[in-house]
C-alpha atoms as a PDB file:
ATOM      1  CA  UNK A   1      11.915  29.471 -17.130  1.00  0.00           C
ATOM      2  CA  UNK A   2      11.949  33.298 -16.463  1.00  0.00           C
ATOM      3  CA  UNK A   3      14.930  34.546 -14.664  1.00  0.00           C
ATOM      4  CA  UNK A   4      17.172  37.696 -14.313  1.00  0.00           C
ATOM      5  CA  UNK A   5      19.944  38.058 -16.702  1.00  0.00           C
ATOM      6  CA  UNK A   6      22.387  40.718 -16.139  1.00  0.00           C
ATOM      7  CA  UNK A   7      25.401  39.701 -18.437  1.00  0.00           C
ATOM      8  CA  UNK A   8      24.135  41.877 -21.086  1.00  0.00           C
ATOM      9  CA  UNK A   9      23.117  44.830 -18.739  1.00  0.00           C
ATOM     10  CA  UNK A  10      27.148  44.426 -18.207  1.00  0.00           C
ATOM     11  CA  UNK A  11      28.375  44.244 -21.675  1.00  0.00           C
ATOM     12  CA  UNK A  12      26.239  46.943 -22.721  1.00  0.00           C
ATOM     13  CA  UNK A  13      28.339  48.907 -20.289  1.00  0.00           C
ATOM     14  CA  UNK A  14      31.626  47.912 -21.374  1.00  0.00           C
ATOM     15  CA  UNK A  15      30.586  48.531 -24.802  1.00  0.00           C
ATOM     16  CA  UNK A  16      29.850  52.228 -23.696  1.00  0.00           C
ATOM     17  CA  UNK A  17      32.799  52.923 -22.149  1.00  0.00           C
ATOM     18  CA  UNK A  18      35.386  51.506 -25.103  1.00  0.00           C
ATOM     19  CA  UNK A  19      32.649  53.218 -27.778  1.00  0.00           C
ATOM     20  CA  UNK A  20      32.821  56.592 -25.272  1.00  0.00           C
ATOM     21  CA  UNK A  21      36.875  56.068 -25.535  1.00  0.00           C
ATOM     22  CA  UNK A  22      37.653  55.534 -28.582  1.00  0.00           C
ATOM     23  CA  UNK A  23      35.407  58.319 -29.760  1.00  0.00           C
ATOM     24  CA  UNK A  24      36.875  61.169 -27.810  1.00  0.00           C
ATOM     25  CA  UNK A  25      40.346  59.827 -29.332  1.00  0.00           C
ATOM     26  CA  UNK A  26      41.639  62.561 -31.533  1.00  0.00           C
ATOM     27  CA  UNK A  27      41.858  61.640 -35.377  1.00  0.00           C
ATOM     28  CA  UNK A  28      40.690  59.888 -37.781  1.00  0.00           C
ATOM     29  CA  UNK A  29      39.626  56.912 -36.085  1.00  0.00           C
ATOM     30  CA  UNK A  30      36.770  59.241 -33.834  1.00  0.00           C
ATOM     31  CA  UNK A  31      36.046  60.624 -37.406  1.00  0.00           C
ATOM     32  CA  UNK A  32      34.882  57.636 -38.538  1.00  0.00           C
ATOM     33  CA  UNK A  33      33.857  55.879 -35.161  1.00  0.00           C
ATOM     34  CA  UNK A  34      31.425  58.904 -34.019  1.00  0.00           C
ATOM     35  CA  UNK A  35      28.752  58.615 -37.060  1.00  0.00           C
ATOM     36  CA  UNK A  36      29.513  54.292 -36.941  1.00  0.00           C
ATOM     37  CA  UNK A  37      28.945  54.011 -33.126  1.00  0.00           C
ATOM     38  CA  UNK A  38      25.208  56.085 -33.360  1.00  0.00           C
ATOM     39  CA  UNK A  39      23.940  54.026 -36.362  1.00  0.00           C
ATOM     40  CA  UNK A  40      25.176  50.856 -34.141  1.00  0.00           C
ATOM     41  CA  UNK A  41      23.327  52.585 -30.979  1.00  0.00           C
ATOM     42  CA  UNK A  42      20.118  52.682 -32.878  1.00  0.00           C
ATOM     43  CA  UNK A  43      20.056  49.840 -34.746  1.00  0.00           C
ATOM     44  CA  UNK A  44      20.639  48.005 -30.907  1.00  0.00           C
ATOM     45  CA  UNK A  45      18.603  49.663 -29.724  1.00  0.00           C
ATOM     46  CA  UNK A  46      15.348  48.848 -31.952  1.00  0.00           C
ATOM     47  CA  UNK A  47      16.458  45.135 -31.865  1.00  0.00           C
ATOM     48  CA  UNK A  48      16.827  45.289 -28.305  1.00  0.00           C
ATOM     49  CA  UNK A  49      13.472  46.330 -28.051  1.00  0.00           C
ATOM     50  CA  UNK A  50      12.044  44.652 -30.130  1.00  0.00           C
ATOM     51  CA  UNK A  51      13.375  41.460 -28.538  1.00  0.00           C
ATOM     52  CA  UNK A  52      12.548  42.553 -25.397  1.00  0.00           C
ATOM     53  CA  UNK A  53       8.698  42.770 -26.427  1.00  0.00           C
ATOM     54  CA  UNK A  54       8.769  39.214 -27.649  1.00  0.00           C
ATOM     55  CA  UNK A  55       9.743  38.141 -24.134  1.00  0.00           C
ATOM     56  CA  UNK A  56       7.284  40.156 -22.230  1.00  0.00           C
ATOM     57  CA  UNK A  57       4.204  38.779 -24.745  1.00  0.00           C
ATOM     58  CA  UNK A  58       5.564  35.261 -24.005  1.00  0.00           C
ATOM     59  CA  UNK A  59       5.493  36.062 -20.291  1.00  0.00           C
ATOM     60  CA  UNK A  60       9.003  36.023 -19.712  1.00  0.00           C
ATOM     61  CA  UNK A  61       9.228  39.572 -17.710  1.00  0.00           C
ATOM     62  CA  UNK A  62      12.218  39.182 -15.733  1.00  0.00           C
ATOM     63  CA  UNK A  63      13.814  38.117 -19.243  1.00  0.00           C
ATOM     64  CA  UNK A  64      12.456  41.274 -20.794  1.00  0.00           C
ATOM     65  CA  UNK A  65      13.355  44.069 -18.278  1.00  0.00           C
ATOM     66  CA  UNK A  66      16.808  42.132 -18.260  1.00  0.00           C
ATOM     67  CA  UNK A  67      17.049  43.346 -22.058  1.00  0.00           C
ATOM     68  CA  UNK A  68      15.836  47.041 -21.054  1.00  0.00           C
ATOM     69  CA  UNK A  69      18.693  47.157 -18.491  1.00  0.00           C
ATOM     70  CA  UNK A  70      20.904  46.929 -21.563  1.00  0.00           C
ATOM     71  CA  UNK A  71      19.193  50.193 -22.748  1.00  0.00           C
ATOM     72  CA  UNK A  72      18.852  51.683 -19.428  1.00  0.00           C
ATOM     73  CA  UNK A  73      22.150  51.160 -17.586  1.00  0.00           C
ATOM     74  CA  UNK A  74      24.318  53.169 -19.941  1.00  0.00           C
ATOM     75  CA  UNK A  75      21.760  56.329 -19.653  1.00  0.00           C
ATOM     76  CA  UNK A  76      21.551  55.856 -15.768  1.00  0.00           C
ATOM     77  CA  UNK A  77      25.713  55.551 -15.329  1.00  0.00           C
ATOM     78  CA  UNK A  78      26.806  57.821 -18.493  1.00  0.00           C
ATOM     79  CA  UNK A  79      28.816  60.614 -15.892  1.00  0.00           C
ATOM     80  CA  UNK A  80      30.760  57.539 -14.391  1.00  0.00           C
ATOM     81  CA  UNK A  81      31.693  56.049 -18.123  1.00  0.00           C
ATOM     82  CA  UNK A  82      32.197  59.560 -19.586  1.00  0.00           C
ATOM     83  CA  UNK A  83      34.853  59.870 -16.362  1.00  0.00           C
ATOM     84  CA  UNK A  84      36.336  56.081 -17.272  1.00  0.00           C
ATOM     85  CA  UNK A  85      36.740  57.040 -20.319  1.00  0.00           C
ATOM     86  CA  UNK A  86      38.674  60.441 -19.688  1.00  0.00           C
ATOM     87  CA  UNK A  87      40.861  58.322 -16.651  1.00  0.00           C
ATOM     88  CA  UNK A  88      41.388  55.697 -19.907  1.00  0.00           C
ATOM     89  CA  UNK A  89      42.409  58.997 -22.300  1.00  0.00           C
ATOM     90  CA  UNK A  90      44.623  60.237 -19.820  1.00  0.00           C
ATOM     91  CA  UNK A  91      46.682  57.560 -19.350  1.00  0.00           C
ATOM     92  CA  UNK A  92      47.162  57.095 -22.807  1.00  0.00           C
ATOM     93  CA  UNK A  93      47.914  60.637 -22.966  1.00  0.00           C
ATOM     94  CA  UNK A  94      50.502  60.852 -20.117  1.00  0.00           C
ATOM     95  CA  UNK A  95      51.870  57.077 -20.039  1.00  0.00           C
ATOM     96  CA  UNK A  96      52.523  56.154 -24.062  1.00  0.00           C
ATOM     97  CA  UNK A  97      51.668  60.487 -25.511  1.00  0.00           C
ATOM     98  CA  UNK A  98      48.782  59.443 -27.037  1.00  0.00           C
ATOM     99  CA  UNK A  99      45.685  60.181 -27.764  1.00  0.00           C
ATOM    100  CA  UNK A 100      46.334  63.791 -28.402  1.00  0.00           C
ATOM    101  CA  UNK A 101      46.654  65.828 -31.228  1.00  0.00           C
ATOM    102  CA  UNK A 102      50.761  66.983 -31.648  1.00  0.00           C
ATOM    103  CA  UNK A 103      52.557  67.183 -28.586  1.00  0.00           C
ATOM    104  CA  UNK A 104      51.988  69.092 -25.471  1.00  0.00           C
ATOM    105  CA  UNK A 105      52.674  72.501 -25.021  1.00  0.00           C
ATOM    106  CA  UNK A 106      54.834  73.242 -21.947  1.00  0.00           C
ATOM    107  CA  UNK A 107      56.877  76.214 -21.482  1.00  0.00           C
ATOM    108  CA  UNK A 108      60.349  75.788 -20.352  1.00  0.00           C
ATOM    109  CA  UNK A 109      60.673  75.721 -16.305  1.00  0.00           C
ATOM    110  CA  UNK A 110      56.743  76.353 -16.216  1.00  0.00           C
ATOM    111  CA  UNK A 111      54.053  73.782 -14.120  1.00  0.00           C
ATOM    112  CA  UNK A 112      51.737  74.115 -16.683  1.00  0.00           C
ATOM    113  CA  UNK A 113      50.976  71.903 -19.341  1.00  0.00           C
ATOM    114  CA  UNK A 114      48.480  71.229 -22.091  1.00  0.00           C
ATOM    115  CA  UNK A 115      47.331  68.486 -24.387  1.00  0.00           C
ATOM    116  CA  UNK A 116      44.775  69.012 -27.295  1.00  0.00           C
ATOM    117  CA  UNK A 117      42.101  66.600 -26.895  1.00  0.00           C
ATOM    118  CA  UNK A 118      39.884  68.074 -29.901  1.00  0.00           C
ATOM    119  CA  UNK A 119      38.155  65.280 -32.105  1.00  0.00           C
ATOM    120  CA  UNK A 120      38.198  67.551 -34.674  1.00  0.00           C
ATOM    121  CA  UNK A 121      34.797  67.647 -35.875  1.00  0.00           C
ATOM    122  CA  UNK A 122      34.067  70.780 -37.998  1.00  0.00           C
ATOM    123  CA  UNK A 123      32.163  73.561 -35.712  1.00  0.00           C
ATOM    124  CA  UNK A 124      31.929  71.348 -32.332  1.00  0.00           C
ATOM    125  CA  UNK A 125      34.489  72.428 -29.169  1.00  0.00           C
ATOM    126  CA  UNK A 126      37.856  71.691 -28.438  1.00  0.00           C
ATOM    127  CA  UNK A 127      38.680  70.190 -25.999  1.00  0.00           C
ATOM    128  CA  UNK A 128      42.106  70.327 -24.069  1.00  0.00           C
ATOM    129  CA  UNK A 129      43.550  68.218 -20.784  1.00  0.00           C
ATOM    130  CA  UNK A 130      45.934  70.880 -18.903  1.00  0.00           C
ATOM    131  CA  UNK A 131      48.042  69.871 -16.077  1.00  0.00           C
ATOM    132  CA  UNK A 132      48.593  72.242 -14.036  1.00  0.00           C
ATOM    133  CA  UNK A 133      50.753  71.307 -10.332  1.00  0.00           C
ATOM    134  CA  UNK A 134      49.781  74.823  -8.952  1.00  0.00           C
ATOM    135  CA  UNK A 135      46.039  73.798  -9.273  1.00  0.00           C
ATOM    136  CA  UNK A 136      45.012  77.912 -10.375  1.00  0.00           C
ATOM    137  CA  UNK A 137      43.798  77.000 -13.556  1.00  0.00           C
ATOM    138  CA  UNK A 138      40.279  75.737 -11.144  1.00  0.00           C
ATOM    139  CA  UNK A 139      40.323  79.379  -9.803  1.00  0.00           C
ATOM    140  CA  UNK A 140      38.808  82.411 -11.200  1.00  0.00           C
ATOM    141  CA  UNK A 141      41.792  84.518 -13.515  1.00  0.00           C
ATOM    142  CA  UNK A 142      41.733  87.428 -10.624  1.00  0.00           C
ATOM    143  CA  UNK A 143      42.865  84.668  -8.066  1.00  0.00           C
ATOM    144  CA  UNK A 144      45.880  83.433  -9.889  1.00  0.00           C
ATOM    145  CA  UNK A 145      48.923  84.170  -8.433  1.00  0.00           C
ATOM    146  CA  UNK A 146      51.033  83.268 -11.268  1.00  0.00           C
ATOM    147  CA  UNK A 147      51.404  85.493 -14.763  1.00  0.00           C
ATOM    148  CA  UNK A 148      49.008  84.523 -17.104  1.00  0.00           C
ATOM    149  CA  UNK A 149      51.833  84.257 -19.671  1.00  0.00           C
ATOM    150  CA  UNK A 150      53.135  80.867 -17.810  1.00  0.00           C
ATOM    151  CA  UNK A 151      49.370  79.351 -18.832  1.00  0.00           C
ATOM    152  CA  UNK A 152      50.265  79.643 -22.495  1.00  0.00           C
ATOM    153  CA  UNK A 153      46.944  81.519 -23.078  1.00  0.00           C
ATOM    154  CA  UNK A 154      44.448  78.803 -21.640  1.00  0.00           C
ATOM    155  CA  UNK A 155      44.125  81.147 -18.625  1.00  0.00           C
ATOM    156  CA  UNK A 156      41.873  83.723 -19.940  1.00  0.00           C
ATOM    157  CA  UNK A 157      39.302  81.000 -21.415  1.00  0.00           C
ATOM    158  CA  UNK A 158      39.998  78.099 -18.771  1.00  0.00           C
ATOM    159  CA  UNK A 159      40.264  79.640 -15.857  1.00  0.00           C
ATOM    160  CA  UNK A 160      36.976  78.919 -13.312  1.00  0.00           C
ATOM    161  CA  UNK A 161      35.576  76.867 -16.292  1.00  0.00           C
ATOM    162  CA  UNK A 162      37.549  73.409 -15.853  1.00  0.00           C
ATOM    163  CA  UNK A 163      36.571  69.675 -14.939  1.00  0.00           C
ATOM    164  CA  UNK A 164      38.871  68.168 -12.179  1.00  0.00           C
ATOM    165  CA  UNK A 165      39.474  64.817 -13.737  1.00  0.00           C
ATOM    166  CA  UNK A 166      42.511  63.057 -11.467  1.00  0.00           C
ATOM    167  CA  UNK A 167      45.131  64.807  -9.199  1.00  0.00           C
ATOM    168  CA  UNK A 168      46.121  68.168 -10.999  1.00  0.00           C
ATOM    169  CA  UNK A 169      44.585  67.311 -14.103  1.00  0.00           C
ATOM    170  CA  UNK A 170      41.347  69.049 -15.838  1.00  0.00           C
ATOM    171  CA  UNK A 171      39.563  69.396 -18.717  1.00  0.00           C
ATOM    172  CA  UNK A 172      38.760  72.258 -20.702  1.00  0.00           C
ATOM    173  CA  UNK A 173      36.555  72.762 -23.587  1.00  0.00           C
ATOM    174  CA  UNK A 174      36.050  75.574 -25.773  1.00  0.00           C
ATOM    175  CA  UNK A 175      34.355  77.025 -28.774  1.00  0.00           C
ATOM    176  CA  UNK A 176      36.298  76.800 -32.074  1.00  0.00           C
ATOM    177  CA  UNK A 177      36.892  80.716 -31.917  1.00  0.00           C
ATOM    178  CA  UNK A 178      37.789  80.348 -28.598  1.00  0.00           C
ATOM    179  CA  UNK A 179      40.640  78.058 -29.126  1.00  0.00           C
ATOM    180  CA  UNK A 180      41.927  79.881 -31.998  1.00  0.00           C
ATOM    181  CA  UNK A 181      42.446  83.024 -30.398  1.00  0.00           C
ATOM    182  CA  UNK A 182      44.367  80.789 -27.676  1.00  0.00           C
ATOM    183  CA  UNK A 183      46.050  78.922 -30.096  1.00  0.00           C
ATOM    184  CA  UNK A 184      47.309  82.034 -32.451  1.00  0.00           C
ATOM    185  CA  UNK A 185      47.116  85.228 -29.805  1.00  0.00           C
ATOM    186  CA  UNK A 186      49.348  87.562 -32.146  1.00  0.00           C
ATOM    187  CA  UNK A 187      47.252  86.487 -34.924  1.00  0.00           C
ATOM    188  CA  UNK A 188      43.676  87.396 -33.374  1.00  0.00           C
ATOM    189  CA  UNK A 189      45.433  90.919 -31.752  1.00  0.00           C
ATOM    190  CA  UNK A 190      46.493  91.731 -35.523  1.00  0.00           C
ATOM    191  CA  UNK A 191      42.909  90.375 -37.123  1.00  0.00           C
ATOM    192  CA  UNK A 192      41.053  92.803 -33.896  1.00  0.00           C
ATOM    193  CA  UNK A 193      43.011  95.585 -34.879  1.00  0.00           C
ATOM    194  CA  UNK A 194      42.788  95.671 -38.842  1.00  0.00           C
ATOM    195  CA  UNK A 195      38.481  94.775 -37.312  1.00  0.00           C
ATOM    196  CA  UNK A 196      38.726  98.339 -36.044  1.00  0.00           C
ATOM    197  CA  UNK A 197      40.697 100.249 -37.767  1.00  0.00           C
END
């Protein structure tokens, strides 16, 4: 009998998201979990196919583009799981402090706060969730009201270039250079000037 069968349209999603999760977790466990979760996509993704054929030659379609949902879905809703996925990071991140790399940095008195997100992967971005109450950190650097010294740094290469994730939360990601410099600002002033001198 050929019928629908969404159940693994629906686990395929779930799958996704925790995969999507875990893999944006900084450490070792994305180090490993990256390179696994790709070889696990393909390899699914052949069988799936390939299962997926055998139902449509034994005239079972609805069966068959059941099995292509699995495949599809994910593609078709990847912006909503990426999002999950961040909402799932940042309440690690906030609620138990982790899921980050270290601990925050916050200046003393200041509403501006940041968490390093970065997998860690040699050459890709970094990525950073700030918190910022006054909400600049969305707004172009010559609308800030606030010194750029109460942003730690993540100002100059944030500002105007964030995803709003929840309330006065965003996301940030930068090149590796990038978050050096923000990371170590006396060292890339002294490395500029012996550059050009």
């Amino acid at each position: 009998m050929d019928r629908w069968i969404f159940w693994p349209a629906f686990v395929s999603l779930g799958i996704v998201l925790i995969l999507t999760l875990v893999c944006g977790l900084p450490g070792r466990v994305s180090f490993l979990m990256i390179p696994i979760s790709l070889l696990g996509c393909a390899v699914t993704s052949v069988v799936v196919l390939i299962v997926a054929g055998i139902f449509a030659t034994k005239k079972h379609p609805r069966r068959a583009a059941s099995l292509l949902l699995v495949l599809i879905m994910p593609v078709l809703l990847w912006s909503p799981i990426n999002w999950a996925a961040d909402c799932l990071h940042l309440g690690l991140t906030v609620g138990f402090g982790a899921g980050q790399l270290g601990s925050s940095s916050k200046p003393n008195g200041s509403d501006f706060e940041v968490f390093d997100w970065s997998v860690g992967l040699a050459g890709g971005p970094n990525t950073f969730l700030i918190h910022d109450r006054t909400d600049q950190i969305a707004l172009p650097m010559t609308r800030h009201i606030q010194p750029s010294a109460s942003e730690n740094g993540f100002g100059e290469e944030c500002a105007g270039k964030v995803r709003h994730l929840l309330g006065h939360y965003y996301i940030c990601t930068v090149q590796l250079r990038s978050a050096w410099i923000v990371a170590n600002p006396e060292m890339s002033l002294a490395s500029e000037n012996v550059r050009f001198s």
